[in-house]
Each structure stands twice: as structure tokens, then as C-alpha cells.
Protein backbone atom coordinates (compact mmCIF):
# COMPACT_ATOMS: atom_id res chain seq x y z
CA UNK A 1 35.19 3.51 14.89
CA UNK A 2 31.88 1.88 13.75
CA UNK A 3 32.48 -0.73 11.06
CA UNK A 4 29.37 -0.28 8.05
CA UNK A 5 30.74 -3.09 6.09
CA UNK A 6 28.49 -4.96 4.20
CA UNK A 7 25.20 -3.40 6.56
CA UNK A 8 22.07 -2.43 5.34
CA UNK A 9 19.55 0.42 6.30
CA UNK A 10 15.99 1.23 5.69
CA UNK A 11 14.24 4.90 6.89
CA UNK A 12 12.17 5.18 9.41
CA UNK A 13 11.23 9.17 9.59
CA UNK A 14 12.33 11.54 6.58
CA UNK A 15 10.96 15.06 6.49
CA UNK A 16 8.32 15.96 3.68
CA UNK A 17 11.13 17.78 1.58
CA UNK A 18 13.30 14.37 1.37
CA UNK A 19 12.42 11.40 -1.77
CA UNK A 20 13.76 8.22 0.58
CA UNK A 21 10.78 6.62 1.37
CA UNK A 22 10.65 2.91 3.92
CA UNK A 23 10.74 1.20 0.20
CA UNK A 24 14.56 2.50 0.19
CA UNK A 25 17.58 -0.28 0.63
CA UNK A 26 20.88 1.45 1.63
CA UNK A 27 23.66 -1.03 1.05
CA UNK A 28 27.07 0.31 2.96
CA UNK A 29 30.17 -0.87 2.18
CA UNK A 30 33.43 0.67 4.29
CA UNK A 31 37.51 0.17 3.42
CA UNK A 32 39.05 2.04 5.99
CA UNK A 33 37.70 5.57 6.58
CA UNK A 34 36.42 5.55 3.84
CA UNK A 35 32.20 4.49 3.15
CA UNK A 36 30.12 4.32 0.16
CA UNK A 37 26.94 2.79 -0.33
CA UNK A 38 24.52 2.35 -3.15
CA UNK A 39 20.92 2.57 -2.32
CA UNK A 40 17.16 2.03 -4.67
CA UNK A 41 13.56 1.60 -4.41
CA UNK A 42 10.45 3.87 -3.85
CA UNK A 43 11.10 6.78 -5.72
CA UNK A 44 14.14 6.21 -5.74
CA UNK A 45 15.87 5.14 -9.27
CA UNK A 46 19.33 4.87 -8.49
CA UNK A 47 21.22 6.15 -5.64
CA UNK A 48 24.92 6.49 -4.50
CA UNK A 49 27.05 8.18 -1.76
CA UNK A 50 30.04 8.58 -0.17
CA UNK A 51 31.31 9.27 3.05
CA UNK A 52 34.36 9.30 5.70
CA UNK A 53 33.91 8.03 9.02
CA UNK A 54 34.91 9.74 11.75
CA UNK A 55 36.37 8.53 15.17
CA UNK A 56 33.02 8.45 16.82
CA UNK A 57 31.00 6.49 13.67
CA UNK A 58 29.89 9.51 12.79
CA UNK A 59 30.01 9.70 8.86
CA UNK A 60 30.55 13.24 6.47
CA UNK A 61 28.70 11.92 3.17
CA UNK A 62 28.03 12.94 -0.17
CA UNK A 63 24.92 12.05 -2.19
CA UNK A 64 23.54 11.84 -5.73
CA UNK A 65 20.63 9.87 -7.13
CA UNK A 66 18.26 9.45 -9.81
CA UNK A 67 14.21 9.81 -8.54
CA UNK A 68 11.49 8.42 -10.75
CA UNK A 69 11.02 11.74 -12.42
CA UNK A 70 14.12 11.47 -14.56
CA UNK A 71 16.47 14.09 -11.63
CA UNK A 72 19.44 14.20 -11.11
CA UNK A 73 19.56 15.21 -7.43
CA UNK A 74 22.81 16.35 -5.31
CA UNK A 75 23.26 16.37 -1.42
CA UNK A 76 25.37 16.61 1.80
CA UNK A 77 24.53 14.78 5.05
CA UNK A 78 26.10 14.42 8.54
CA UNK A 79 24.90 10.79 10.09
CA UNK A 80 25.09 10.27 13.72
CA UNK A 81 25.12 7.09 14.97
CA UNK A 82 23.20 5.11 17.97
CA UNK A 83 23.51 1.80 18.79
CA UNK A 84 20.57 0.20 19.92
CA UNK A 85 20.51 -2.32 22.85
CA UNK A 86 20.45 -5.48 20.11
CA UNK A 87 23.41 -4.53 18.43
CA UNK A 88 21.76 -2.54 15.33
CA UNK A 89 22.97 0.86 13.96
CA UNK A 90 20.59 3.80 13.93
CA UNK A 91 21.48 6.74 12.58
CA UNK A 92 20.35 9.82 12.75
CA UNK A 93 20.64 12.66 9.82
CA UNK A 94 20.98 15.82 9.11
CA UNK A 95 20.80 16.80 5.55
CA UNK A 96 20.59 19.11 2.63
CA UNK A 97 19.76 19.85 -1.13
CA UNK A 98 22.42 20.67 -2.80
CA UNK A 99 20.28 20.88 -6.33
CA UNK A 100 16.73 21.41 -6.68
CA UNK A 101 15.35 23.99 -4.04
CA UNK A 102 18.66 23.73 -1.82
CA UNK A 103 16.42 22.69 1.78
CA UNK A 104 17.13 21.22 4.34
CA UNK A 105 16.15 18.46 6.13
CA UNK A 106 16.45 14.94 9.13
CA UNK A 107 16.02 11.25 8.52
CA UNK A 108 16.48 8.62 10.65
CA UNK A 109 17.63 5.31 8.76
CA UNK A 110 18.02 1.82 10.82
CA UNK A 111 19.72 -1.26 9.92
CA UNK A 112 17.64 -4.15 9.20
């Protein structure tokens, strides 16, 4: 199992349907199975989610956050994780809308 503890992501790619932007901090923190992470910037208020961890690093998350229109905006995502040759975490996404127009969409988010 991967350990997120105390790691932090930008994006790198996000489909035109998705609000995180390269101006996004994800902060992880992990106890356990069990991940959750706070996240902010472009236009992107306030964000939080939560996620289990499966055997593989893979993580089953949750997602709600706050964009600079005043939204309250709901989500699921499946990460998949790749670690690159100097260590770092890149993961790759696969996620949906669970308010607003209910698409779909990837990301890819790497640790800094």
C-alpha cells in the first residue's frame, strides 16, 4: 500500500468539464486505509475529499468543494497511481459530477 501522508499534488491535465486548474494544492493526509485531503486555489474556494486506499495505492474518493462562483459541487473519483523513476506519485483519474451537469471526466495530478 502507497503511504499519502503528509504529500502534496498539483494537476497537470484536467479535461475542459473539470474546475482544478495547475493553481490547485492538494494536501493528503492518510491514517490507515483511510485518506483525506483538503485542497484550494484557482477557482477553487475550498475543497475536501475522502478516500480509502486500496491494496495497490489505488484510492476510491469522495469530493466536495466550493468554486469561486459561490457552488457547492459534489463528486466521485477512482485515482490510479504511478510511481515515477524519482520516487514521486502520479496519479491518474477518473472522475465524475455528481451535482451540476453530472459529466464525466480524467485528470492527472503529480506530487510536487
Amino acid at each position: 500500500m502507497i503511504d499519502y501522508n503528509d504529500r502534496r499534488f498539483i494537476p497537470v491535465n484536467n479535461t475542459a468539464n473539470g474546475e482544478v486548474s495547475p493553481e490547485v494544492l492538494f494536501h493528503y493526509k492518510q491514517t490507515g486505509r483511510i485518506v483525506t485531503c483538503t485542497y484550494s486555489g484557482g477557482r477553487i474556494v475550498s475543497g475536501q475529499l475522502i478516500a480509502l486506499v486500496d491494496d495497490d495505492g489505488g484510492l476510491d474518493m469522495r469530493y466536495h468543494q466550493v468554486n469561486d462562483q459561490g457552488e457547492l459541487m459534489t463528486g466521485v473519483c477512482r485515482s490510479t497511481p504511478e510511481m515515477l523513476p524519482d520516487g514521486r506519485i502520479r496519479l491518474h483519474e477518473q472522475w465524475r459530477w455528481t451535482s451540476g451537469d453530472g459529466s464525466a471526466g480524467t485528470s492527472v495530478l503529480e506530487e510536487l
